[in-house]
C-alpha atoms as a PDB file:
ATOM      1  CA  UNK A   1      27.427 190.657 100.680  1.00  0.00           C
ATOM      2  CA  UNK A   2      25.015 188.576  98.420  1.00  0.00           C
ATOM      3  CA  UNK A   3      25.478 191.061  95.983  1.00  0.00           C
ATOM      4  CA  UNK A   4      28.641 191.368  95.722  1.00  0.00           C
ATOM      5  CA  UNK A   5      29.045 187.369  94.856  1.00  0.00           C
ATOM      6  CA  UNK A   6      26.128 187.627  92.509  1.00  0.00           C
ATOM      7  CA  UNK A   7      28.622 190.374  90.584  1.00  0.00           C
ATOM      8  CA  UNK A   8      32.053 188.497  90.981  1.00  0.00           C
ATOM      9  CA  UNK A   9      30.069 185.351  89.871  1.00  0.00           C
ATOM     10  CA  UNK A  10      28.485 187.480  86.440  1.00  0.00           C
ATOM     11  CA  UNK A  11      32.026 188.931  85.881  1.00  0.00           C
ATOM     12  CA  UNK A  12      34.000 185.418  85.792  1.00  0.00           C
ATOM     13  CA  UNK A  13      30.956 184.086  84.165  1.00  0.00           C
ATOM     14  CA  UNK A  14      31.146 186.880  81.335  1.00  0.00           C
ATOM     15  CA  UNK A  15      35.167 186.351  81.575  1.00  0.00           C
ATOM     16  CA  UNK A  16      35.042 182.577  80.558  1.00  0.00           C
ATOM     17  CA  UNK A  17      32.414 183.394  77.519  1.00  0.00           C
ATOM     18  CA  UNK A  18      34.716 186.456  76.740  1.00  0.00           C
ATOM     19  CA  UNK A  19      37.739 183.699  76.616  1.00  0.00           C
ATOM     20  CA  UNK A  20      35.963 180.911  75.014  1.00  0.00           C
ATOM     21  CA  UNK A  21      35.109 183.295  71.814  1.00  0.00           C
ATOM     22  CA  UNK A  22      38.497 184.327  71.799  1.00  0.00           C
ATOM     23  CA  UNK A  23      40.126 181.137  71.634  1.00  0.00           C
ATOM     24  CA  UNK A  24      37.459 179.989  69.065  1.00  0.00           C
ATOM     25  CA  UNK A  25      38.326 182.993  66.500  1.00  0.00           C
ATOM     26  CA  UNK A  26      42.167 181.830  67.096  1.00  0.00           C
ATOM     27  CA  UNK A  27      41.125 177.816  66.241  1.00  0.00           C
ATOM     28  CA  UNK A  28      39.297 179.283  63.331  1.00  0.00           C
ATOM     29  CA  UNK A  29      42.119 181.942  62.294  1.00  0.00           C
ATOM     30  CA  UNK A  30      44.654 179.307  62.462  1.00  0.00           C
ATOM     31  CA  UNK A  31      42.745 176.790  60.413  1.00  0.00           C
ATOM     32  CA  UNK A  32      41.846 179.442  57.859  1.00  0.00           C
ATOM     33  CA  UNK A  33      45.748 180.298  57.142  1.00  0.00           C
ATOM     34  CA  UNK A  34      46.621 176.409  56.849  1.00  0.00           C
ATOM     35  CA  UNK A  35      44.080 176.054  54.761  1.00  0.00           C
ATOM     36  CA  UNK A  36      44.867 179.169  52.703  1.00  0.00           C
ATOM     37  CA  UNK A  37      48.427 177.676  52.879  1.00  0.00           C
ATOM     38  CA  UNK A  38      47.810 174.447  51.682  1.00  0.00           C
ATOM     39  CA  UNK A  39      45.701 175.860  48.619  1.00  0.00           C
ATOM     40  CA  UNK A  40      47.420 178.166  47.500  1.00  0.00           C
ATOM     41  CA  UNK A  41      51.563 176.886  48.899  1.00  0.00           C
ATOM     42  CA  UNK A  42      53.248 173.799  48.461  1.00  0.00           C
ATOM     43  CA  UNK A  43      55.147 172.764  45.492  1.00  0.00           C
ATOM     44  CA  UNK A  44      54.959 174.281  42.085  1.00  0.00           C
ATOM     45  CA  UNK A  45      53.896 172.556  39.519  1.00  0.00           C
ATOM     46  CA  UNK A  46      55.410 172.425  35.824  1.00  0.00           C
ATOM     47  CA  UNK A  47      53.691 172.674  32.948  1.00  0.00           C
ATOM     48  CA  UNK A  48      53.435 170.496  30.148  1.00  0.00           C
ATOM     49  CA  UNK A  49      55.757 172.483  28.231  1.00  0.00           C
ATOM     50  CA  UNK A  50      57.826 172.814  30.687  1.00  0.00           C
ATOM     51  CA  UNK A  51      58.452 169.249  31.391  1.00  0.00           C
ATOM     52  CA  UNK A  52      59.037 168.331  27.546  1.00  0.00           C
ATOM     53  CA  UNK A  53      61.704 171.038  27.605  1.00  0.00           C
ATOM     54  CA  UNK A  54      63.046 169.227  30.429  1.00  0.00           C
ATOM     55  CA  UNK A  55      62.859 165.820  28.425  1.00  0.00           C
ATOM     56  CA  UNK A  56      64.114 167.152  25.031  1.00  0.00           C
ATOM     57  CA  UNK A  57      67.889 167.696  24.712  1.00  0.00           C
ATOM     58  CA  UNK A  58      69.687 170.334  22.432  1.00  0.00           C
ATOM     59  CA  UNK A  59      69.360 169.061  18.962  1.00  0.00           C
ATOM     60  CA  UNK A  60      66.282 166.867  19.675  1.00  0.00           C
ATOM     61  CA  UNK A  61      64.505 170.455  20.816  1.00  0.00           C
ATOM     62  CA  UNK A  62      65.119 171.453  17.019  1.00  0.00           C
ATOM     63  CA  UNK A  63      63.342 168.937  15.084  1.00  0.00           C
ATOM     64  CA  UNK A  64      60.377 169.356  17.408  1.00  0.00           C
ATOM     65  CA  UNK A  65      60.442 172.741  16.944  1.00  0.00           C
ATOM     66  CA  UNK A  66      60.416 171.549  13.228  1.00  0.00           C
ATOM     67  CA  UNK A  67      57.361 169.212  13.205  1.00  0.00           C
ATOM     68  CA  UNK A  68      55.088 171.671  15.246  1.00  0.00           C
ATOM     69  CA  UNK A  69      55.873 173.893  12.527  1.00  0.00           C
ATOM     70  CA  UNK A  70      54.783 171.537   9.907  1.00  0.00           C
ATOM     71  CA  UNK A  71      51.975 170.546  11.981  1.00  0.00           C
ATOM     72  CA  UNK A  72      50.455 174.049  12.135  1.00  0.00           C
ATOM     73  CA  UNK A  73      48.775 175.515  14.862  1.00  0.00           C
ATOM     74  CA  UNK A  74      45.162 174.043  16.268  1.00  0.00           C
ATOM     75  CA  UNK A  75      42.316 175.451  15.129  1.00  0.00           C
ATOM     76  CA  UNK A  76      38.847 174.907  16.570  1.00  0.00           C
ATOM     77  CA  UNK A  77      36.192 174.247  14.116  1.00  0.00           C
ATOM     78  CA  UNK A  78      32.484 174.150  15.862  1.00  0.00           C
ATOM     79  CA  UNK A  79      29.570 172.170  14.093  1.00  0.00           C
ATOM     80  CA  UNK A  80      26.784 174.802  13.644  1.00  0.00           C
ATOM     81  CA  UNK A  81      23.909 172.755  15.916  1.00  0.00           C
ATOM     82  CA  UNK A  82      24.221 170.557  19.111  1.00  0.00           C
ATOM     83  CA  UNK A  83      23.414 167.128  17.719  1.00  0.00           C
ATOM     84  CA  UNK A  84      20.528 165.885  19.683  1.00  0.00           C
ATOM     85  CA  UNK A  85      18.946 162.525  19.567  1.00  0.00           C
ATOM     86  CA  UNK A  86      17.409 159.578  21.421  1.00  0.00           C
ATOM     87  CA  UNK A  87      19.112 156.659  22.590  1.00  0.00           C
ATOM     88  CA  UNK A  88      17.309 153.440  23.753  1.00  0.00           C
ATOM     89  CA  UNK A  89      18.361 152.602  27.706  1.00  0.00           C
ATOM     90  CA  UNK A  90      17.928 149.494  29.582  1.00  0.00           C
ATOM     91  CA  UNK A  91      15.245 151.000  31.873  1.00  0.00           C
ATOM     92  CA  UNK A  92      13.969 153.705  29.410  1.00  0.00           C
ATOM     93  CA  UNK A  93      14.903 155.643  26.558  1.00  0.00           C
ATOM     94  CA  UNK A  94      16.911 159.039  26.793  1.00  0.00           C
ATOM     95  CA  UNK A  95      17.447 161.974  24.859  1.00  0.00           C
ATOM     96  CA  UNK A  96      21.083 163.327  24.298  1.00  0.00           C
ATOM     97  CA  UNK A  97      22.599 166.560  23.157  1.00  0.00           C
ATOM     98  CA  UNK A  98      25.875 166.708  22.209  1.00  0.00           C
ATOM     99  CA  UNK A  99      27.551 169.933  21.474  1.00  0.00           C
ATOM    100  CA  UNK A 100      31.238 169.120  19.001  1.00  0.00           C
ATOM    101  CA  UNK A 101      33.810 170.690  17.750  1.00  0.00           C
ATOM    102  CA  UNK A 102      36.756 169.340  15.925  1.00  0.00           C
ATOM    103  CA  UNK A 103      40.308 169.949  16.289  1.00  0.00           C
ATOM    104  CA  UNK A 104      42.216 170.214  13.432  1.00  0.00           C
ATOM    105  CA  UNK A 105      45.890 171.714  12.126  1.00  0.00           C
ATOM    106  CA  UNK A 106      46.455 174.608   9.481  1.00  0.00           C
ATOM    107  CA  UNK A 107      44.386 176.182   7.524  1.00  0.00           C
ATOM    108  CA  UNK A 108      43.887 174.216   4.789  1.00  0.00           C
ATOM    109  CA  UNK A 109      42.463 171.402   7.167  1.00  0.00           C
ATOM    110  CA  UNK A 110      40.094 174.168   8.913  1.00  0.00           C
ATOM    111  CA  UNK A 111      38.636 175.502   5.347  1.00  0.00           C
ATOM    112  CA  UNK A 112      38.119 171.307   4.173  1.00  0.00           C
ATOM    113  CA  UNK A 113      36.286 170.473   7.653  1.00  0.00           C
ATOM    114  CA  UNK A 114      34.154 173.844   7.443  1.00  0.00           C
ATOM    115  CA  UNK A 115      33.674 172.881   3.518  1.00  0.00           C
ATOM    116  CA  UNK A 116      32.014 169.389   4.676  1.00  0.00           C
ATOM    117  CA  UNK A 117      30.364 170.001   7.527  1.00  0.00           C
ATOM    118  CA  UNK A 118      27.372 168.476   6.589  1.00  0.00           C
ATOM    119  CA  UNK A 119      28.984 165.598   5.700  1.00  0.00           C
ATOM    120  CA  UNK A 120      30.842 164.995   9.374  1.00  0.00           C
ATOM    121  CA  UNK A 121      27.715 165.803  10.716  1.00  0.00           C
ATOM    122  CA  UNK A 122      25.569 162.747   9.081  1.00  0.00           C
ATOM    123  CA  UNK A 123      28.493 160.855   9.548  1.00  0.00           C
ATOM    124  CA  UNK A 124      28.438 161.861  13.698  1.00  0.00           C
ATOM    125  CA  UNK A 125      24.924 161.264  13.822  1.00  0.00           C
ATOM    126  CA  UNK A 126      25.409 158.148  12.317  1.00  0.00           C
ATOM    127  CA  UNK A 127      27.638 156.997  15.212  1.00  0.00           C
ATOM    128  CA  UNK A 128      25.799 158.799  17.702  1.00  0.00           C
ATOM    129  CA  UNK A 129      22.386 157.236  16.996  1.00  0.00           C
ATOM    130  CA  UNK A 130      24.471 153.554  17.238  1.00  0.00           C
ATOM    131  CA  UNK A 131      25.367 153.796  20.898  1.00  0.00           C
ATOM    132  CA  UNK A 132      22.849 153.094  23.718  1.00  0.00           C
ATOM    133  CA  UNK A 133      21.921 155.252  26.848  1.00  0.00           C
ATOM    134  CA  UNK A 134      23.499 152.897  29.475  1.00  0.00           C
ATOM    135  CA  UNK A 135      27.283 153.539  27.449  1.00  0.00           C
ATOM    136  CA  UNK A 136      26.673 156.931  27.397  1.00  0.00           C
ATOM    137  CA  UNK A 137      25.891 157.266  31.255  1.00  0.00           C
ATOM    138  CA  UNK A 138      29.930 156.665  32.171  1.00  0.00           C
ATOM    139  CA  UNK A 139      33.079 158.163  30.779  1.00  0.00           C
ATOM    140  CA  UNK A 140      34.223 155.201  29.177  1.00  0.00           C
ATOM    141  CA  UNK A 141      30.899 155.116  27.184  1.00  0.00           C
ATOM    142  CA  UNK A 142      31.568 158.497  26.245  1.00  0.00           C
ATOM    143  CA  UNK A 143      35.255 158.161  25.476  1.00  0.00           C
ATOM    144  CA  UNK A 144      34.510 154.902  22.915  1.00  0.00           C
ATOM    145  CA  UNK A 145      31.733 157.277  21.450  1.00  0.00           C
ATOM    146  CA  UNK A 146      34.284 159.834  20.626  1.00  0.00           C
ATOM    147  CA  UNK A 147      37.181 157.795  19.719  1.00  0.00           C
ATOM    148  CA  UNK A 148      34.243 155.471  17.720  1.00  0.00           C
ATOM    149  CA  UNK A 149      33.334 159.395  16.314  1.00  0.00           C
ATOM    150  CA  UNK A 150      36.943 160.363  15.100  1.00  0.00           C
ATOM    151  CA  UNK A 151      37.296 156.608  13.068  1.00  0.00           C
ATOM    152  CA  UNK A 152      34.613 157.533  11.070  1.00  0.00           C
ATOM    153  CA  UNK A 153      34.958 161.160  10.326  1.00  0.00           C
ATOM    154  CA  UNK A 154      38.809 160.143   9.049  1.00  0.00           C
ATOM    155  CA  UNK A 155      37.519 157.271   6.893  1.00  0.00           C
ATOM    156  CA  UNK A 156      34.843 159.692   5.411  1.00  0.00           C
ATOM    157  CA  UNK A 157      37.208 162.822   5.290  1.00  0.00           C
ATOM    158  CA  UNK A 158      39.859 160.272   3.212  1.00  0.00           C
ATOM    159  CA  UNK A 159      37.326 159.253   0.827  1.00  0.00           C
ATOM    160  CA  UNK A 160      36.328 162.820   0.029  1.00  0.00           C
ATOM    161  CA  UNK A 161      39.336 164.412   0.960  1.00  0.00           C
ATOM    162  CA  UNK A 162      42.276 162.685   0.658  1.00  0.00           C
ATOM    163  CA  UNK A 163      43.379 162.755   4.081  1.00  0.00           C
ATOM    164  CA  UNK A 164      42.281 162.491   7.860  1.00  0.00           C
ATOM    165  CA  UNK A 165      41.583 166.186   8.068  1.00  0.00           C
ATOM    166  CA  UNK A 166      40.381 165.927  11.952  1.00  0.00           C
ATOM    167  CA  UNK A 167      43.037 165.441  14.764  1.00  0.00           C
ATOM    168  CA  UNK A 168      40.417 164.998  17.092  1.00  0.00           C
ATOM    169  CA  UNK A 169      36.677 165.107  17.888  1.00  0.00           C
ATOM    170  CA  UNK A 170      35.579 167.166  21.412  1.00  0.00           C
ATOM    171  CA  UNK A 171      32.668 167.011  22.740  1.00  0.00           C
ATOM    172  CA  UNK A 172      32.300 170.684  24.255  1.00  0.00           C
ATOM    173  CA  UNK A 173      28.690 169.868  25.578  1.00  0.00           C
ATOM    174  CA  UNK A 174      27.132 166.536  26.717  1.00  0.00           C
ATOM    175  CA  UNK A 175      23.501 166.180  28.338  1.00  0.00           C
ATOM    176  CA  UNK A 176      21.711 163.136  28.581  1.00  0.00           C
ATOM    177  CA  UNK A 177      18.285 162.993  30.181  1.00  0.00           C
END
């Protein structure tokens, strides 16, 4: 008789494990699916392009067209070498590498900036060697670095060529130790 309790007591004893780890793998399924849902449902997003379709009307879409025609399309012109350099830092001085490349429009504006490359870089490292390791530690810091970076390279790029050249100035790499 003392056996027989002993089993019904392992069998409703292995039944309650048995429906524990069932209803955990169903929490655990269910979560899994509203997360999956969540990720990879919801709303669609439109893209940039679509949303200035949206924006630009019949004949405005035309002379848009137009001006992205005139504008060319962007071309990606790396410098050869990270610039790397030390920058003096409240607490102690750092050392920076900054990998660039510039964005610019057309071809002509690609073979100028690849023609005077060594001029935009002096000219970066100029402006790079200004700035001071606590700037550089947020993303404003870095974002008045580049937009600080781009003033100078179209000043120097007038001078020698007569015109901006550079649309913009990316910074593709950015350590600072």
């Amino acid at each position: 008789m003392a056996d027989e309790k002993e089993l019904e007591l392992d069998n409703s004893g292995k039944k309650k494990k048995l429906i524990i780890i069932i209803a955990i793998v169903v929490i655990l399924a269910i979560a899994g699916g509203a997360a999956a849902f969540f990720m990879l449902g919801g709303e669609d997003e439109l893209s940039q392009a679509e949303l200035d379709a949206a924006l630009v009307s019949g004949g405005e879409s035309q002379t848009v067209e137009s001006a992205g025609a005139e504008l060319g399309s962007a071309l990606y012109v790396p410098m050869p070498r990270p610039f790397r350099f030390n920058v003096p830092g409240t607490a102690r001085d750092r050392f920076v590498e900054i990998r660039v490349q510039l964005l610019v429009r057309g071809a002509d504006n690609e073979e100028a900036a690849k023609k005077h490359v060594p001029l935009i870089e002096s000219t970066l490292l100029g402006v790079f060697s200004q700035s001071n390791a606590d700037d550089l530690a947020t993303s404003a810091g870095k974002l008045s670095l580049k937009q600080k970076s781009l003033v100078e390279v179209h000043k120097i790029m007038t001078e020698v060529e007569g015109s901006e050249v550079v649309e913009k100035v990316l910074f593709t790499g950015f350590v600072m130790q």
